[in-house]
N, C-alpha and C. Protein backbone atom coordinates (compact mmCIF):
# COMPACT_ATOMS: atom_id res chain seq x y z
N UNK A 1 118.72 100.82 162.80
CA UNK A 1 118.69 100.78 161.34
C UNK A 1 119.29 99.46 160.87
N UNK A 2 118.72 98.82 159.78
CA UNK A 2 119.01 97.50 159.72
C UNK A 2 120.02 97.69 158.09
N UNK A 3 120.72 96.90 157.84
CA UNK A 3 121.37 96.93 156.38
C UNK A 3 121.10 95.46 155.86
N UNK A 4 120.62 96.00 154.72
CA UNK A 4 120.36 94.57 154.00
C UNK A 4 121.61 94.21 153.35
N UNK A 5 122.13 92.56 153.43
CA UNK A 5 122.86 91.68 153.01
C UNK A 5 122.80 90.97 151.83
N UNK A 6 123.00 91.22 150.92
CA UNK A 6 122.85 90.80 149.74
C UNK A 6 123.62 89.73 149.10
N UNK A 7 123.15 88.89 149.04
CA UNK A 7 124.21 87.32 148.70
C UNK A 7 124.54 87.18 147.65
N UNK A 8 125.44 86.75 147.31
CA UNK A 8 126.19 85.89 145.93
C UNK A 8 125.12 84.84 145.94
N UNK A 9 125.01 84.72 144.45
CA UNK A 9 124.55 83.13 143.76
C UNK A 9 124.63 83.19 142.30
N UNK A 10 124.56 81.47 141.98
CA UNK A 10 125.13 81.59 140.80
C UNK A 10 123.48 81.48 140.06
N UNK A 11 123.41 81.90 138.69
CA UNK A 11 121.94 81.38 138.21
C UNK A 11 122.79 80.94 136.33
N UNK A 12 121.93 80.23 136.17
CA UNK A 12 121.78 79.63 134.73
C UNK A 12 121.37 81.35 133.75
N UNK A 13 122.18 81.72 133.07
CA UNK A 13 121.83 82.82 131.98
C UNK A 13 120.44 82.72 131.57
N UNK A 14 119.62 83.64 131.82
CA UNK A 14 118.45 84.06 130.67
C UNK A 14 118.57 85.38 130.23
N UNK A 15 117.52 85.68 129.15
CA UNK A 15 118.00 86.63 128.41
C UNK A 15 117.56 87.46 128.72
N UNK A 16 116.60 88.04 129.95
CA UNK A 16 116.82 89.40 130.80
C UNK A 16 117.94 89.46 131.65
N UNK A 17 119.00 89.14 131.52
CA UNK A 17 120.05 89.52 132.29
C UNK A 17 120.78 90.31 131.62
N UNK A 18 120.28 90.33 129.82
CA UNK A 18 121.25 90.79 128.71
C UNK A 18 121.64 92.57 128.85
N UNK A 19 120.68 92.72 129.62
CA UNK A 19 120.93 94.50 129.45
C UNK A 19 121.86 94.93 130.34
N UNK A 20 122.21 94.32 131.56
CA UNK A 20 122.97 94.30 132.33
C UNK A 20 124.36 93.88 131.97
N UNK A 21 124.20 92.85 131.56
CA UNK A 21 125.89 91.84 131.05
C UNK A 21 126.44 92.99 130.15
N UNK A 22 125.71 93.48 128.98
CA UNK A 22 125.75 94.24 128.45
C UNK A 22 127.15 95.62 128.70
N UNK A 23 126.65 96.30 130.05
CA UNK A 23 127.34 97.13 130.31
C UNK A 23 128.79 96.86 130.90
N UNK A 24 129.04 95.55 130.69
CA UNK A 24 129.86 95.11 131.43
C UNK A 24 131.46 95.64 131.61
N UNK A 25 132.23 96.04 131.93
CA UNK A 25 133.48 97.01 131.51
C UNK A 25 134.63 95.88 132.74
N UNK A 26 135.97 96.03 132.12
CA UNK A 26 137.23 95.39 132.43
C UNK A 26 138.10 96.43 132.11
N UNK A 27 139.22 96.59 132.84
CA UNK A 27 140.44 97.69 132.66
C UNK A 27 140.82 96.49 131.64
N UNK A 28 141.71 97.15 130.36
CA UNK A 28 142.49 96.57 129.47
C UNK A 28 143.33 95.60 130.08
N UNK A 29 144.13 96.19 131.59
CA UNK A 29 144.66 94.43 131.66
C UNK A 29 144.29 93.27 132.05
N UNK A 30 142.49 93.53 132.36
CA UNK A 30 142.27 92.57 132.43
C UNK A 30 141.84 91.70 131.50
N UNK A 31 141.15 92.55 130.52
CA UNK A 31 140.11 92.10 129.48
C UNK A 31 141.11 91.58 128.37
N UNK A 32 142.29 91.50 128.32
CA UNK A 32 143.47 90.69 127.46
C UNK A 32 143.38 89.09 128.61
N UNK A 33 142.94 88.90 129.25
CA UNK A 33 142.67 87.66 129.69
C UNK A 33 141.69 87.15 130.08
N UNK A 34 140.55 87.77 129.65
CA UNK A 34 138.98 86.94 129.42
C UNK A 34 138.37 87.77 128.82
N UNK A 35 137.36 87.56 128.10
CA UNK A 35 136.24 87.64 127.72
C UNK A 35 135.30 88.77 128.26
N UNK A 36 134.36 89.55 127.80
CA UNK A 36 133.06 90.20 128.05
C UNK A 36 132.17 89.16 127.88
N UNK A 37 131.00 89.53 128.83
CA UNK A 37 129.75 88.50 128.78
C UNK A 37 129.66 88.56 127.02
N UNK A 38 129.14 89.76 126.82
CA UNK A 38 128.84 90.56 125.27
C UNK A 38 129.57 90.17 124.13
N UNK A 39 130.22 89.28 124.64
CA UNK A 39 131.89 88.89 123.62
C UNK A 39 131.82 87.20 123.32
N UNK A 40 130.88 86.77 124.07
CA UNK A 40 131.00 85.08 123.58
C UNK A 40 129.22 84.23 124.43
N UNK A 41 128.44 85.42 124.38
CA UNK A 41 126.63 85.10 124.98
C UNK A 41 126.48 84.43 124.10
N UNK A 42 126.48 84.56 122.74
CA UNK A 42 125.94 83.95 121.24
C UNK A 42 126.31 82.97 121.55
N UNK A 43 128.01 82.46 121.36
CA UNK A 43 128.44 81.25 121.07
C UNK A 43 128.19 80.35 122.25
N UNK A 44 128.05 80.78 123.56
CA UNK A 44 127.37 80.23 124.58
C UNK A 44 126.00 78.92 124.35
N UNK A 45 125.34 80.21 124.09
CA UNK A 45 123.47 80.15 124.31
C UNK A 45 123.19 78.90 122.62
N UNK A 46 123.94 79.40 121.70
CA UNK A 46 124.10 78.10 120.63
C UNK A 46 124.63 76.98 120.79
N UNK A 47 125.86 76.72 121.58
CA UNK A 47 126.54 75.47 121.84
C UNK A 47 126.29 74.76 123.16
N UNK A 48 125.19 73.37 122.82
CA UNK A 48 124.74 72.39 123.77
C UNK A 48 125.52 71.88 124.93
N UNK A 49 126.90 72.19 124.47
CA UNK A 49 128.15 71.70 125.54
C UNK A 49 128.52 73.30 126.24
N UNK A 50 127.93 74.12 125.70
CA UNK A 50 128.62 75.43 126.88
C UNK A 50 127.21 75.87 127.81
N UNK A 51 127.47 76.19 129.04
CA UNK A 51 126.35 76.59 130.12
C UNK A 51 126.61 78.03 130.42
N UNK A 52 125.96 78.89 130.03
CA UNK A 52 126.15 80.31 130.43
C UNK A 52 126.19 80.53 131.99
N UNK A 53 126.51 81.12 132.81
CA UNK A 53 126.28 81.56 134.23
C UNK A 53 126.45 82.93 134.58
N UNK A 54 125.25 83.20 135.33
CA UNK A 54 125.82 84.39 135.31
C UNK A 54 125.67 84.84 137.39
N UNK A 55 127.26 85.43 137.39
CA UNK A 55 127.14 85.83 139.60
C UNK A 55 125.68 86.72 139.69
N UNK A 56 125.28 86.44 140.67
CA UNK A 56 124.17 87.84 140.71
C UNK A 56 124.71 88.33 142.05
N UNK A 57 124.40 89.55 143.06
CA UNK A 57 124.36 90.32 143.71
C UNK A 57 122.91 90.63 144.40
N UNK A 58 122.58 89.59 144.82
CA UNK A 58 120.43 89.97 144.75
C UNK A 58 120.02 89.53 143.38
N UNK A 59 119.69 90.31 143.15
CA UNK A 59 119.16 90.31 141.54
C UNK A 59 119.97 91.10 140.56
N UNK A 60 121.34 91.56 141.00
CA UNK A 60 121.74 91.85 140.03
C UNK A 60 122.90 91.25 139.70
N UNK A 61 122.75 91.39 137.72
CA UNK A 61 124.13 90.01 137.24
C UNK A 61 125.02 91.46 137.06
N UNK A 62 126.45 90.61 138.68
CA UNK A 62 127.57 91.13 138.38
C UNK A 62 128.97 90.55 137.81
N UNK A 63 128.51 89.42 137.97
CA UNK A 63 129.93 88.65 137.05
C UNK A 63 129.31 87.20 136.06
N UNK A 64 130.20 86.69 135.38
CA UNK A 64 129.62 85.55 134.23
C UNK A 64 130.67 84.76 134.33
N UNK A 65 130.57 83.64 134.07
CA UNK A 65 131.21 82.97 133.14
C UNK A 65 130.44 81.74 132.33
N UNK A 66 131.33 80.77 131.77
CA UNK A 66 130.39 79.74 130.99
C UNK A 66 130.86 78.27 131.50
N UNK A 67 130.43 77.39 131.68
CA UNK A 67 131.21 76.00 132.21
C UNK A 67 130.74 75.05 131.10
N UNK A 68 131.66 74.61 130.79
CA UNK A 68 132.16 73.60 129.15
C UNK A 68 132.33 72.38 129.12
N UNK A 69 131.46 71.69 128.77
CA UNK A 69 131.87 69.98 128.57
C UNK A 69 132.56 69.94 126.99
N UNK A 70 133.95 70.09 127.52
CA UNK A 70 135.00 70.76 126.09
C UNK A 70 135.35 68.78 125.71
N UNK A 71 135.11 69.01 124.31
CA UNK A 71 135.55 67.77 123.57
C UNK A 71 137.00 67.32 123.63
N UNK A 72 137.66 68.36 123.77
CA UNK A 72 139.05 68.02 123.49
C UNK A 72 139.83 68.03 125.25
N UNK A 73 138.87 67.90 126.18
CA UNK A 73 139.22 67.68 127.50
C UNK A 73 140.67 67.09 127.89
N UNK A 74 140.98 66.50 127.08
CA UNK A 74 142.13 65.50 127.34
C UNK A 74 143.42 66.57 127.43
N UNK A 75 143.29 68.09 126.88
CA UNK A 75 144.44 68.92 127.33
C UNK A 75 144.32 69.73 128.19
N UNK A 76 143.13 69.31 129.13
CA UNK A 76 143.46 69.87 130.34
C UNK A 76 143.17 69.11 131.50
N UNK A 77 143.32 67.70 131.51
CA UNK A 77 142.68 66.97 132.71
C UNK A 77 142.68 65.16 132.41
N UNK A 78 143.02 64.60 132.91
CA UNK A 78 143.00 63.10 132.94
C UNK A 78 141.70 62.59 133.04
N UNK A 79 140.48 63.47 133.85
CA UNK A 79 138.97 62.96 134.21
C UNK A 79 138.11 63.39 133.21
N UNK A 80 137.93 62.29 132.00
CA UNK A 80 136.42 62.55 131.54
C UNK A 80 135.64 63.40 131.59
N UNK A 81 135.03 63.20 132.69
CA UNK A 81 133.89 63.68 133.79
C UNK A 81 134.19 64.77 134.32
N UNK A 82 134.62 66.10 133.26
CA UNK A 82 134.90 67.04 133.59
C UNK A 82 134.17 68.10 133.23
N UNK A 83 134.02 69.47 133.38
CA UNK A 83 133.69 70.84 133.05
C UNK A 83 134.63 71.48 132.92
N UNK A 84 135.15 72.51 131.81
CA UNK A 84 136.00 73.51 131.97
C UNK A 84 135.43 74.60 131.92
N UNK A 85 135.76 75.70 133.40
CA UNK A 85 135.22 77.18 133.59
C UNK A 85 135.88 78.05 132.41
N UNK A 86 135.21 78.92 132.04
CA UNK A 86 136.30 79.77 131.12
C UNK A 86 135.39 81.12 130.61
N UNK A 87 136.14 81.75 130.86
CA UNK A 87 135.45 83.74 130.42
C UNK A 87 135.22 83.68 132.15
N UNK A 88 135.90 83.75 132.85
CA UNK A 88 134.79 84.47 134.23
C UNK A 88 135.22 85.71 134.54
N UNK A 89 134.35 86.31 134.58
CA UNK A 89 134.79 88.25 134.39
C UNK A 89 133.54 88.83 135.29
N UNK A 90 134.39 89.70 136.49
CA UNK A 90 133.16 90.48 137.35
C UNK A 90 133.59 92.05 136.94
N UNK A 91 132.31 92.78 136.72
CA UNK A 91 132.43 93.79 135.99
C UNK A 91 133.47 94.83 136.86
N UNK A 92 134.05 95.57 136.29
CA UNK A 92 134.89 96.19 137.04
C UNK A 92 133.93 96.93 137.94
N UNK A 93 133.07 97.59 137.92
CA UNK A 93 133.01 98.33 139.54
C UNK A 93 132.22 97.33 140.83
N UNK A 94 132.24 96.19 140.46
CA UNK A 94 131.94 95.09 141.83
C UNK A 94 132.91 94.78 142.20
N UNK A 95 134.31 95.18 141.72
CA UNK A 95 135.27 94.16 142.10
C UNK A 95 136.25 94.68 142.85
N UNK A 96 137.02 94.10 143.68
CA UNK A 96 137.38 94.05 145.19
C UNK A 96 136.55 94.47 146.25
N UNK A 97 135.77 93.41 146.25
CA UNK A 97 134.79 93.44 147.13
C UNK A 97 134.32 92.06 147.42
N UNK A 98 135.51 90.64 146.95
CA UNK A 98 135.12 89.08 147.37
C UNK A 98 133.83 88.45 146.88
N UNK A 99 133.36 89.37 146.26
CA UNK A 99 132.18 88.68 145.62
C UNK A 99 132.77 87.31 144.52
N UNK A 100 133.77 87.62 143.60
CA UNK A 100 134.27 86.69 143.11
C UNK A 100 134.95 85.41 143.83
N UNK A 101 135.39 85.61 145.04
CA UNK A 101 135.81 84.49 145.68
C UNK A 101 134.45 83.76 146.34
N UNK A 102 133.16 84.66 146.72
CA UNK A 102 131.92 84.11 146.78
C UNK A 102 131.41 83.64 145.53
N UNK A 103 131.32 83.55 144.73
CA UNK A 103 131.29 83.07 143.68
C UNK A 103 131.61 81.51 143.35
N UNK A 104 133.35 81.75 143.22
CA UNK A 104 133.65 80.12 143.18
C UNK A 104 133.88 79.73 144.13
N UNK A 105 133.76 80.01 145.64
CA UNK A 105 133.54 78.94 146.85
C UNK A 105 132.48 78.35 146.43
N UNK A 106 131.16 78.99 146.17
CA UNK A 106 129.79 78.42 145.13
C UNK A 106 129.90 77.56 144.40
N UNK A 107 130.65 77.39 143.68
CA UNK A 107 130.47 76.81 142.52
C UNK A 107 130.78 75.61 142.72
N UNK A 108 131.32 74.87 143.35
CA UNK A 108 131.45 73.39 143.53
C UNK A 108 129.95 72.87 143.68
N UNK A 109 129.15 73.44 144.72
CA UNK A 109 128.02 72.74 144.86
C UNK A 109 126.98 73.11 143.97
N UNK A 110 127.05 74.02 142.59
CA UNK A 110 126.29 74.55 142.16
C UNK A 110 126.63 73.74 141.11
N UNK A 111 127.78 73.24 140.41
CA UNK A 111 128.25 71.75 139.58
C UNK A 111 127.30 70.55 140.05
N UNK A 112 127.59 69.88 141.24
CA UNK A 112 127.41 69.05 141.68
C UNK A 112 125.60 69.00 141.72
N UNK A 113 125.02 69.86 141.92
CA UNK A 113 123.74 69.79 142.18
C UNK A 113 122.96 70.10 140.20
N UNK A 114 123.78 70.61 139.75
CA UNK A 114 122.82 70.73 138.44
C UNK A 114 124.12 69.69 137.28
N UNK A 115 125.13 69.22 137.66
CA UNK A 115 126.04 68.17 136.53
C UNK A 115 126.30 67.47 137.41
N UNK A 116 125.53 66.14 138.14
CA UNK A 116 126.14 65.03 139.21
C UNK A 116 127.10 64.38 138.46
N UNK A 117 127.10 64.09 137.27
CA UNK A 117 127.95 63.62 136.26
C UNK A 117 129.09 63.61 136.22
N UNK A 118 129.47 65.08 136.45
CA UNK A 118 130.80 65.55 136.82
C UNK A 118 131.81 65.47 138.07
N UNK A 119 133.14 65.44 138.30
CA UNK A 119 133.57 64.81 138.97
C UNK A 119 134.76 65.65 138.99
N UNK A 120 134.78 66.62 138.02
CA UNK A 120 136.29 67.68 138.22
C UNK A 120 135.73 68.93 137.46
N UNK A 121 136.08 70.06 138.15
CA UNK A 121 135.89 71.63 137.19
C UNK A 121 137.32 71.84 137.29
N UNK A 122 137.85 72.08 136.04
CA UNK A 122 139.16 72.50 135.09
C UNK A 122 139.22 74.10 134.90
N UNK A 123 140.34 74.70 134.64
CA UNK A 123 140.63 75.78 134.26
C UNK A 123 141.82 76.41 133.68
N UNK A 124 141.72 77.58 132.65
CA UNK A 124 142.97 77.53 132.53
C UNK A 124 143.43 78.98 132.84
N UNK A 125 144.70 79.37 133.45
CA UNK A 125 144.91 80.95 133.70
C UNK A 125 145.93 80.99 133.10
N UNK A 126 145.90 82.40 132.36
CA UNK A 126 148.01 82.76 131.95
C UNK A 126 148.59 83.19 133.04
N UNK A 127 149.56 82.31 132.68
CA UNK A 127 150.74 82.73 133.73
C UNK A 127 150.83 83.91 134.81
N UNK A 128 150.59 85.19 133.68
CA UNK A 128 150.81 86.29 133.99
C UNK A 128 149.62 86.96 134.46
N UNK A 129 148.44 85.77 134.90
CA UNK A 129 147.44 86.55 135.83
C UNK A 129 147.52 86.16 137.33
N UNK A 130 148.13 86.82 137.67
CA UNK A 130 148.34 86.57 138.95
C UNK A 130 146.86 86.60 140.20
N UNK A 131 146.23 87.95 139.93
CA UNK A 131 145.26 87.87 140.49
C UNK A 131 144.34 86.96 140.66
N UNK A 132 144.06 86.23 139.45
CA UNK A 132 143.19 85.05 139.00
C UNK A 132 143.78 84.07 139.31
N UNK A 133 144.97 83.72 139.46
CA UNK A 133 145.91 82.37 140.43
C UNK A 133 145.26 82.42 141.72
N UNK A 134 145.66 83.99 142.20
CA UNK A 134 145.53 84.10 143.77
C UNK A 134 143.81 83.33 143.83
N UNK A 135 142.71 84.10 143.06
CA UNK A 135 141.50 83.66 143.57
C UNK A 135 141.29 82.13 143.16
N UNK A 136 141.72 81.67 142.30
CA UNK A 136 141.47 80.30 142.28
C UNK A 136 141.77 78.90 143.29
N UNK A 137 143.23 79.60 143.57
CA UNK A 137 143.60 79.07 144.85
C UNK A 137 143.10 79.18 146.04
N UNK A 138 142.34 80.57 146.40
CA UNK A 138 142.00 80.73 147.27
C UNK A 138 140.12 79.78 147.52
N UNK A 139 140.06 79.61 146.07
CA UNK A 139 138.95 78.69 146.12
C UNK A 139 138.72 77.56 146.28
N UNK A 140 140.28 76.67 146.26
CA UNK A 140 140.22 75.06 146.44
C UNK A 140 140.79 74.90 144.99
N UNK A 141 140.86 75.87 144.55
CA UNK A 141 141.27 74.93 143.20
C UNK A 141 143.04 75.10 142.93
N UNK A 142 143.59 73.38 142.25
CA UNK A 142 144.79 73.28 142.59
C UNK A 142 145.48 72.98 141.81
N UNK A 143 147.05 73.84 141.38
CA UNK A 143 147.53 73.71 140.59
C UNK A 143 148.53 72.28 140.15
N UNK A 144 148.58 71.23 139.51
CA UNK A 144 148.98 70.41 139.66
C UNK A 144 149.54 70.40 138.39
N UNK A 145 150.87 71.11 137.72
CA UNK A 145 151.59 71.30 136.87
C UNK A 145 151.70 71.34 135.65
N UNK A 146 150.41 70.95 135.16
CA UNK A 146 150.19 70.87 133.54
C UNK A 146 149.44 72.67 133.13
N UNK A 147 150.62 72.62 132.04
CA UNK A 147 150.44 73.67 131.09
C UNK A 147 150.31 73.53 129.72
N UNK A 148 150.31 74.46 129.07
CA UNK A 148 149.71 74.59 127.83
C UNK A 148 149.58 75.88 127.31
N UNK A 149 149.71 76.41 125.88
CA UNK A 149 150.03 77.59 125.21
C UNK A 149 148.66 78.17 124.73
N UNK A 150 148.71 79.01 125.54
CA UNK A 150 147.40 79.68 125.40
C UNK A 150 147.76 80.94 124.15
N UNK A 151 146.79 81.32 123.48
CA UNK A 151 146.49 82.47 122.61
C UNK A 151 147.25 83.81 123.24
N UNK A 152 147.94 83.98 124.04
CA UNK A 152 148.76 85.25 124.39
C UNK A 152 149.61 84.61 125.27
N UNK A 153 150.36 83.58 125.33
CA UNK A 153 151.29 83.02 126.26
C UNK A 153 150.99 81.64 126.75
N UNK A 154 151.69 81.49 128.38
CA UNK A 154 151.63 79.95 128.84
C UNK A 154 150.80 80.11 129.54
N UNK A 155 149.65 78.75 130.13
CA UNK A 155 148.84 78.91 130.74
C UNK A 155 149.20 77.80 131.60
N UNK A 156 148.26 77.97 133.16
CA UNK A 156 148.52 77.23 134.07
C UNK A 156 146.96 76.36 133.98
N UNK A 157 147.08 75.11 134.28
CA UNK A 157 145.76 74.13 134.81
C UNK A 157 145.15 73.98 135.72
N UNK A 158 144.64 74.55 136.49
CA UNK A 158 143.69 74.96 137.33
C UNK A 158 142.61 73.76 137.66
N UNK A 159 142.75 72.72 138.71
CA UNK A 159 141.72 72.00 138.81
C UNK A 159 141.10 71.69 140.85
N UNK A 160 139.53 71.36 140.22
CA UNK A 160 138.43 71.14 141.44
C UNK A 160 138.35 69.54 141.62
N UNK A 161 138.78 68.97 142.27
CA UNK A 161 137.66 67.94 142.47
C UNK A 161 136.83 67.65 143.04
N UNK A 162 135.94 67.42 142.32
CA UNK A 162 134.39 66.91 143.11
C UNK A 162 134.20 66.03 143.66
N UNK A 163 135.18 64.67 143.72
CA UNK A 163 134.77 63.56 144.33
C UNK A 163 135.05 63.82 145.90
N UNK A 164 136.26 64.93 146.14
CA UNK A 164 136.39 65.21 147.49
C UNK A 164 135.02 66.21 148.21
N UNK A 165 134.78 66.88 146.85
CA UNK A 165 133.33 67.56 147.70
C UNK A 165 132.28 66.37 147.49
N UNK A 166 131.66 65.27 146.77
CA UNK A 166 130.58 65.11 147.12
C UNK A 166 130.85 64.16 148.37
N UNK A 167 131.96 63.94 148.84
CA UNK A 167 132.25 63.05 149.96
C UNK A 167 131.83 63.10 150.54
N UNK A 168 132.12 64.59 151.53
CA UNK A 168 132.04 65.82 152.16
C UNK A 168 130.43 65.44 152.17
N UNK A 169 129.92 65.72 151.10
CA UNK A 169 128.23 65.90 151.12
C UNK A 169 127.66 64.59 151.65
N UNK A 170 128.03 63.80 151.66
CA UNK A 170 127.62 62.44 152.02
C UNK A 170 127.77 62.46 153.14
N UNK A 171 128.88 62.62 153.95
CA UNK A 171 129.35 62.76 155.72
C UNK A 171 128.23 63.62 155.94
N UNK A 172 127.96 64.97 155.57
CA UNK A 172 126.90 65.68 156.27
C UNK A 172 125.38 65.08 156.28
């Protein structure tokens, strides 16, 4: 008997994914530190500088977030040539199950191949999400001391660089 393997990937939002995102559910402590897909798709899919994304599972969308060429970049990053991740939320019943750490191991080359432009993905976590420290770290991404007062507390800066991955891509 064979079991099918079903991969993480990231895809660009379209709007048959909406019925799905839709149902999307977070325990309260999480959803005090991001977003529902259902909670910021609009302001997404309208603003030229935000990129919807959404994780799939096969074909199905189990987590989102949006990656931001944010104007006011300069409070979270020294590089221009940046993206900031922000809302990434996997629906509660996919989760503990590493799909989210499959996810943003992804996401460096999924930047790099659709924003060559870019050269750092930014982020910001509160303090008091620990879980979301642990996976970010566990993704390459590195805390290098700049904070900032987020809408329910202090937040930590969370950054990727890309120039060490497209290096990488060049050696191979």
């Amino acid at each position: 008997m064979q079991t099918e393997c079903k991969q993480i990937h990231l895809s660009f939002y379209k709007p048959e994914f909406d019925a799905t995102l839709k149902t999307f559910l977070l325990p309260e402590k999480q959803h005090k530190f991001t977003a529902l897909p259902n909670e910021i798709i609009k302001q997404a899919i309208e603003d030229k500088n935000r990129h919807p994304v959404v994780i799939l599972l096969g074909h199905t969308p189990i987590g989102f977030f949006v990656l931001h060429k944010a104007e006011d970049w300069e409070q979270f990053t020294d590089q221009p040539n940046a993206l900031l991740l922000r809302a990434l939320s996997i629906n509660h019943m996919y989760q503990g199950k590493g799909y989210a750490l499959q996810a943003m191991s992804g996401l460096p080359k999924f930047v790099v191949n659709h924003f060559p432009e870019v050269d750092e993905i930014v982020l910001v976590v509160n303090e008091k999400n620990i879980a979301a420290q642990r996976l970010y770290e566990k993704s390459g991404f590195v805390d290098k001391g700049r904070r900032r007062e987020g809408p329910i507390g202090r937040q930590k800066v969370y950054h990727y660089s890309l120039l060490i991955y497209k290096k990488k891509d060049e050696v191979l």
